[in-house]
Protein backbone atom coordinates (compact mmCIF):
# COMPACT_ATOMS: atom_id res chain seq x y z
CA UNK A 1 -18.62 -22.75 0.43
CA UNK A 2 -16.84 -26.21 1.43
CA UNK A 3 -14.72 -25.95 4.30
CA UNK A 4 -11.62 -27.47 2.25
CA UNK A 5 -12.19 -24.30 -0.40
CA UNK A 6 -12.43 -21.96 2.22
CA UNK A 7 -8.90 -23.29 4.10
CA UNK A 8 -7.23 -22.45 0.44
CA UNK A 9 -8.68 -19.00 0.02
CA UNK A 10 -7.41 -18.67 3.55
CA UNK A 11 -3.86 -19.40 2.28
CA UNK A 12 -4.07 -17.46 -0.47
CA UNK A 13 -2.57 -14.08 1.17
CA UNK A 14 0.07 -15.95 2.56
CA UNK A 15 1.30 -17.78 -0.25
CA UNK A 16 1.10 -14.61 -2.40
CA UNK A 17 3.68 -12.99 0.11
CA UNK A 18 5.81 -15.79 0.36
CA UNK A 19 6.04 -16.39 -3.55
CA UNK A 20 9.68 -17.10 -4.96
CA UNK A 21 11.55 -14.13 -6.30
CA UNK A 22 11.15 -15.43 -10.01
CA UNK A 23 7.52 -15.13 -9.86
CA UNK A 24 8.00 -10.98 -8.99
CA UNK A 25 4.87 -9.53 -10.03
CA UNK A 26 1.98 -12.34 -9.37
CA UNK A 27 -0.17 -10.52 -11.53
CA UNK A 28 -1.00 -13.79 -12.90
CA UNK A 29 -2.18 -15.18 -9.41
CA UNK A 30 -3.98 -11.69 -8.87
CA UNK A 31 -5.97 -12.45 -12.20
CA UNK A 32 -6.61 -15.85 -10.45
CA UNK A 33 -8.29 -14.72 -7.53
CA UNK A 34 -10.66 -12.62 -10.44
CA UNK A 35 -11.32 -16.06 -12.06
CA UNK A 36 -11.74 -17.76 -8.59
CA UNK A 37 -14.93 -15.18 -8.37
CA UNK A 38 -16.31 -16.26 -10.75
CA UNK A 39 -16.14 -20.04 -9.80
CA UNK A 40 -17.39 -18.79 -6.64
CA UNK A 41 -20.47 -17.63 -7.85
CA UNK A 42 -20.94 -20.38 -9.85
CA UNK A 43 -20.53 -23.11 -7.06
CA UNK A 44 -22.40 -20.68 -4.59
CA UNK A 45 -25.05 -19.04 -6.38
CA UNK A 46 -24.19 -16.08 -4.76
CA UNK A 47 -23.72 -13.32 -6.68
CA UNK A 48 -20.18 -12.04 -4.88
CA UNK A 49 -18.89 -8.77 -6.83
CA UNK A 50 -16.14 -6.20 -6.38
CA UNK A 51 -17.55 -3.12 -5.17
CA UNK A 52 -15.77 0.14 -5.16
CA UNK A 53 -16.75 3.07 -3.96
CA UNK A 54 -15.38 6.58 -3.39
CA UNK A 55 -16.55 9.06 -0.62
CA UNK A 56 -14.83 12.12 -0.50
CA UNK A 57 -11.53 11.37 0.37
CA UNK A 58 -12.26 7.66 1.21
CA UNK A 59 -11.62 4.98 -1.09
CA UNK A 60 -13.23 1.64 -0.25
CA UNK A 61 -12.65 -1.59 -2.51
CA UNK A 62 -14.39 -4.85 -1.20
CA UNK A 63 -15.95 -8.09 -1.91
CA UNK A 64 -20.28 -8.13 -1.51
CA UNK A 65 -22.13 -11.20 -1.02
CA UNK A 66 -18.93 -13.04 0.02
CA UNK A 67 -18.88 -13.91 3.77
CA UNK A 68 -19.97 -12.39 7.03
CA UNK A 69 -16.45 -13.56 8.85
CA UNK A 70 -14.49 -10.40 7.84
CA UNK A 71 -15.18 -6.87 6.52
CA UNK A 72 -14.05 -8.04 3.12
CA UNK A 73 -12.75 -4.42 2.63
CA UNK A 74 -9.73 -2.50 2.34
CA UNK A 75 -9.90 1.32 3.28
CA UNK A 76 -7.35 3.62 1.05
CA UNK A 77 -7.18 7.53 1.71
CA UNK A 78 -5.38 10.73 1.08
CA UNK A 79 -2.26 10.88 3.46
CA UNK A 80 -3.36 14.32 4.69
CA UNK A 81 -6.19 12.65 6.61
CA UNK A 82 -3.39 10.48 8.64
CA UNK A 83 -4.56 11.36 12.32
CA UNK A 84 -1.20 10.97 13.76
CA UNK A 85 1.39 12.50 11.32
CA UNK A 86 1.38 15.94 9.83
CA UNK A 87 0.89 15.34 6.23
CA UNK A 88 0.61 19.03 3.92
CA UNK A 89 -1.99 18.90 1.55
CA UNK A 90 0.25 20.18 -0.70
CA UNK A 91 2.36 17.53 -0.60
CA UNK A 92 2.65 15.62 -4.47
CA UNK A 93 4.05 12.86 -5.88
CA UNK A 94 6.03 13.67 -9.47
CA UNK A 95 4.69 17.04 -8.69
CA UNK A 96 1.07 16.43 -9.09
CA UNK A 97 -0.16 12.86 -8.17
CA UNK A 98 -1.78 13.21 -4.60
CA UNK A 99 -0.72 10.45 -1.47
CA UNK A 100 -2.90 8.00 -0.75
CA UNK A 101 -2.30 5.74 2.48
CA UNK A 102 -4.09 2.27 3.51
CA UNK A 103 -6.05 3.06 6.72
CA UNK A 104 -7.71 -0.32 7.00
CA UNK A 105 -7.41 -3.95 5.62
CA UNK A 106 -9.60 -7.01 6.64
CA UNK A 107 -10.14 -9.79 4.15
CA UNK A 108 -10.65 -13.02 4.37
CA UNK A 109 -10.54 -16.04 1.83
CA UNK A 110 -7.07 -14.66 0.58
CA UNK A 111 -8.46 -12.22 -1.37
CA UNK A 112 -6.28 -9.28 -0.18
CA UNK A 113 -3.51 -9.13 -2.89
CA UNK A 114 -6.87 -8.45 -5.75
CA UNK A 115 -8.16 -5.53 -3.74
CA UNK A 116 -5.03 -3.99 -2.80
CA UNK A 117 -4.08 -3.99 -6.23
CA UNK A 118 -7.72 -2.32 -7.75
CA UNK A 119 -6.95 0.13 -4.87
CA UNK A 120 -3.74 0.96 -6.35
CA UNK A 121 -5.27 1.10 -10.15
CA UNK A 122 -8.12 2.99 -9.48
CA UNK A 123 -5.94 5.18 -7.06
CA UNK A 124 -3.15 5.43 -10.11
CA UNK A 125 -5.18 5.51 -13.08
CA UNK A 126 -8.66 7.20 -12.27
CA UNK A 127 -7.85 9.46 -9.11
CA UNK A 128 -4.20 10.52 -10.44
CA UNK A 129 -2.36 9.55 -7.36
CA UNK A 130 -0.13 7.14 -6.07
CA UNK A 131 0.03 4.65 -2.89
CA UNK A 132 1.80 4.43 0.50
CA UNK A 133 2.10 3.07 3.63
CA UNK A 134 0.33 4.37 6.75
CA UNK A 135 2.76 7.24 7.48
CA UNK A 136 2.98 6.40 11.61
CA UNK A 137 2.49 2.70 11.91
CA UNK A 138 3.08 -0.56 9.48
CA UNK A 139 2.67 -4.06 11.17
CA UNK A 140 5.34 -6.42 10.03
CA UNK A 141 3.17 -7.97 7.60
CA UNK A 142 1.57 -5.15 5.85
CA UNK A 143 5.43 -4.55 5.61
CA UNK A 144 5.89 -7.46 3.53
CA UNK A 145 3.45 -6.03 1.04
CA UNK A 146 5.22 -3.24 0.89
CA UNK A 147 8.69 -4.67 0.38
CA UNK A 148 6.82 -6.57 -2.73
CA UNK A 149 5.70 -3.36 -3.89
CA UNK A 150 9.50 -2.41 -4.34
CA UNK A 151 10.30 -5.21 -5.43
CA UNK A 152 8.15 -4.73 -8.47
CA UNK A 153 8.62 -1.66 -9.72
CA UNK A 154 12.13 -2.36 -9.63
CA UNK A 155 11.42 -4.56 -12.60
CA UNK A 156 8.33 -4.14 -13.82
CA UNK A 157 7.13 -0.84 -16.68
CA UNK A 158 3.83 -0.80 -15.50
CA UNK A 159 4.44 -0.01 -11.43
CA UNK A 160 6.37 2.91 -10.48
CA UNK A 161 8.16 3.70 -7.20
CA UNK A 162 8.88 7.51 -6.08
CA UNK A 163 11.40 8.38 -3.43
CA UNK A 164 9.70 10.70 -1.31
CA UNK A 165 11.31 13.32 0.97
CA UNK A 166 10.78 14.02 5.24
CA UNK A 167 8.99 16.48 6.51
CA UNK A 168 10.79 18.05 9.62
CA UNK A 169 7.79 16.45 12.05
CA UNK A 170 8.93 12.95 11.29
CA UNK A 171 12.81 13.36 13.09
CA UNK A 172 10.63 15.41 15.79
CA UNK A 173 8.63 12.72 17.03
CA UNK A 174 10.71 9.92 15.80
CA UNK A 175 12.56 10.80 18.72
CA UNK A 176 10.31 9.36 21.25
CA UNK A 177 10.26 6.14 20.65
CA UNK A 178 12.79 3.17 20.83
CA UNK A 179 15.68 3.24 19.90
CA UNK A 180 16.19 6.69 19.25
CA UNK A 181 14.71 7.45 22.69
CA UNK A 182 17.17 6.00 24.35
CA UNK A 183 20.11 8.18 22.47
CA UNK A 184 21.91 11.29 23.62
CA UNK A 185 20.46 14.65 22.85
CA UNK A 186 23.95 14.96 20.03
CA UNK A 187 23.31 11.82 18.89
CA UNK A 188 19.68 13.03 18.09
CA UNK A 189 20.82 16.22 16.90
CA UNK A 190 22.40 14.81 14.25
CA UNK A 191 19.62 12.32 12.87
CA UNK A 192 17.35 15.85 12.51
CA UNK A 193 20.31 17.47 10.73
CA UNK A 194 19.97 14.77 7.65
CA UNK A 195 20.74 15.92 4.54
CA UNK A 196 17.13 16.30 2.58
CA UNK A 197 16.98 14.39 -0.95
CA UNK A 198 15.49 17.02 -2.38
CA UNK A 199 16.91 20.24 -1.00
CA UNK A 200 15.24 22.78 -3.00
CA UNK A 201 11.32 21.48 -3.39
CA UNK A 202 9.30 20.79 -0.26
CA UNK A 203 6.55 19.54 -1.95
CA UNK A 204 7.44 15.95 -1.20
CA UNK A 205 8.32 16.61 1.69
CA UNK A 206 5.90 13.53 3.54
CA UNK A 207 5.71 12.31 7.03
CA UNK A 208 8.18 9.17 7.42
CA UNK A 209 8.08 8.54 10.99
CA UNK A 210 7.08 4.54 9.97
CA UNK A 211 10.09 4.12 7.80
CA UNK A 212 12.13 5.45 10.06
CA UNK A 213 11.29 3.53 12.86
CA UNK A 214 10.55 -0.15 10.83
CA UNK A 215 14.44 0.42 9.46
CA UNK A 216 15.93 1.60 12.80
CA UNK A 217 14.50 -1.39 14.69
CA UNK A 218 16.62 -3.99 12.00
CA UNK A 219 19.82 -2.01 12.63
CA UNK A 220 19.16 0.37 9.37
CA UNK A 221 19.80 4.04 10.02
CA UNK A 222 19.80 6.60 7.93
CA UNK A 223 23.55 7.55 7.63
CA UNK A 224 22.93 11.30 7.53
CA UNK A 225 21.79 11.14 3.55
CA UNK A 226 18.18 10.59 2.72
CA UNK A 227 19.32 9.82 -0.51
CA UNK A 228 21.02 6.67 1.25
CA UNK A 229 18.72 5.81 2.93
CA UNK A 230 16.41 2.75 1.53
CA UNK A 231 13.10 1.01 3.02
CA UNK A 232 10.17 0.25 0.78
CA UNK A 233 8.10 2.49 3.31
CA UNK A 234 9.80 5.60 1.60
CA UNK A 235 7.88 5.21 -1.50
CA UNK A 236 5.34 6.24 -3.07
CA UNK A 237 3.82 3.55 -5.73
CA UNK A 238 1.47 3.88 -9.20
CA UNK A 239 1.11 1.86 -12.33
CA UNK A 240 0.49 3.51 -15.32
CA UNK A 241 -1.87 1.16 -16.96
CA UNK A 242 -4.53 -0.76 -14.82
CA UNK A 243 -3.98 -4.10 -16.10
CA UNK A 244 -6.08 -5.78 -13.66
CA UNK A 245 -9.32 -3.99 -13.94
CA UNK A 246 -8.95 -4.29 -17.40
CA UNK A 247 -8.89 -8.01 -17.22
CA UNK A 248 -12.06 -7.83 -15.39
CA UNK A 249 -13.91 -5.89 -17.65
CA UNK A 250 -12.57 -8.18 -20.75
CA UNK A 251 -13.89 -10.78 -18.77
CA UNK A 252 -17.89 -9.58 -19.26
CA UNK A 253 -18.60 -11.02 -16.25
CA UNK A 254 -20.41 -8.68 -14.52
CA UNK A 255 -18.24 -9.07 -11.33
CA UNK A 256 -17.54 -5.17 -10.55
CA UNK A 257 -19.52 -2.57 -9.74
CA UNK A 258 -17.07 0.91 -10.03
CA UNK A 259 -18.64 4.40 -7.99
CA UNK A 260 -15.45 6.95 -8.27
C-alpha cells in the first residue's frame, strides 16, 4: 500500500467521528470502507477479507491479510464476562436480547467504524442481543462512538437505543472514585437512594459504574431519578435489519468469511 493511501485510511476513524450532524448515520461512508476493500485488494493483490468468528461467548470481527501494524480486530462479548463489574446473567435487554460489551478495539487504516458496525449486526441480528459500552471503563474516544450511537437511533428505524436500569453494585463502588470520593457519607447516601427507572423488573438491572462516572466528571449527576438521568453509556443499542452485511453480500465479492 502507498504511504499517501495509508495516511487516509489512517484518517478515516477520525473523520467518521467528527462528521457534521447532517450526515447522522454515515452508513454511506461505512459502505465506503466495504468498497475501499475491495480496491484494496485490487491495488494489493492481497486478498484482505472480513473475518468473523464466534467462540463461546467471544465475538471477534477483523480484517485478514491487511497489515501487521495493528490487531485489525475488535473483541465484542457478553457483559456478564466484564471482570470488574457484577453483571447477572440474567440481565436482558427488551426482556430477552442478551448484553454484549466491547472488550477490545485496535484497527488501523480507519477501518474501525465497518467492524464496529458488523459487530453490532451480527450481535443484533444473528446472536439476538444488543451492544454496550464496557460497563467499568470508556476512554474519551470510545465515548464519542458511543454518543454517535445515540445520536442515531434517535433518528434512525433501523438502530434502537434501550434505557437500561443500575444494579445496586454500580452506586457501591462508584463511590470510590473522584468526585464522589471526595463527598460526605449523606451526600453519598443519597446518590445510592436513586429512584430506579424501572422499579418493579430487575432484569435490566446492568452495571453503570462508567456512565456514572464519564457524566459526573462533566458536571452531570444524576438528580436522584434514573429516569433523568441521560449519557449515551446508559444504553443498550441493536438494529433490526443488518444493512451493512447485506451490502456486502449483494456485493458478490467474496470479501467475508462469517463463523457464528
Amino acid at each position: 500500500m502507498h504511504r499517501k493511501d495509508y495516511s487516509l485510511l489512517l484518517e478515516g476513524w477520525k473523520n467518521y467521528l467528527n462528521e457534521i450532524s447532517s450526515d447522522i448515520s454515515g452508513i454511506t461512508k461505512i459502505k465506503s470502507f466495504v468498497d475501499r476493500i475491495i480496491s484494496l485488494r485490487k491495488e494489493t493483490g492481497k486478498d484482505i477479507k472480513i473475518k468473523i468468528r464466534r467462540k463461546g461467548n467471544i465475538l471477534v470481527i477483523g480484517l485478514k491479510n491487511y497489515s501487521i501494524a495493528s490487531m485489525n480486530s475488535v473483541l465484542f462479548q457478553k457483559a456478564w464476562l466484564n471482570h470488574y463489574g457484577i453483571v447477572s446473567r440474567d440481565i436482558k435487554i427488551e426482556g430477552n436480547r442478551t448484553p454484549f460489551v466491547v472488550k477490545y478495539s485496535d484497527v488501523g487504516g480507519g477501518f474501525g467504524p465497518l467492524l464496529y458496525e458488523l459487530g453490532l449486526e451480527i450481535i443484533s441480528c444473528k446472536l439476538n442481543g444488543a451492544l454496550m459500552s464496557d460497563r467499568a471503563d470508556v476512554s474519551p474516544e470510545a465515548e464519542k462512538v458511543w454518543t454517535r450511537y445515540k445520536r442515531r437511533a434517535d433518528s434512525e428505524f433501523n438502530l434502537e437505543a434501550v434505557k437500561m436500569d443500575f444494579s445496586d453494585e454500580s452506586w457501591e463502588d462508584v463511590m470510590y472514585d473522584p468526585p464522589f470520593a471526595a463527598m460526605s457519607e449523606e451526600e453519598q447516601e443519597k446518590f445510592k437512594n436513586t429512584k430506579k427507572y424501572t422499579e418493579d423488573d430487575p432484569t435490566d438491572d446492568i452495571y453503570q459504574l462508567s456512565a456514572i462516572l464519564n457524566a459526573a466528571e462533566k458536571g452531570n449527576f444524576v438528580d436522584g431519578d434514573w429516569k433523568n438521568f441521560e449519557s449515551p453509556l446508559v444504553y443498550a443499542y441493536y438494529k433490526n435489519e443488518p444493512e451493512i452485511l447485506m451490502y456486502i453480500e449483494s456485493l458478490d465479492e467474496n470479501i467475508i468469511e462469517i463463523d457464528v
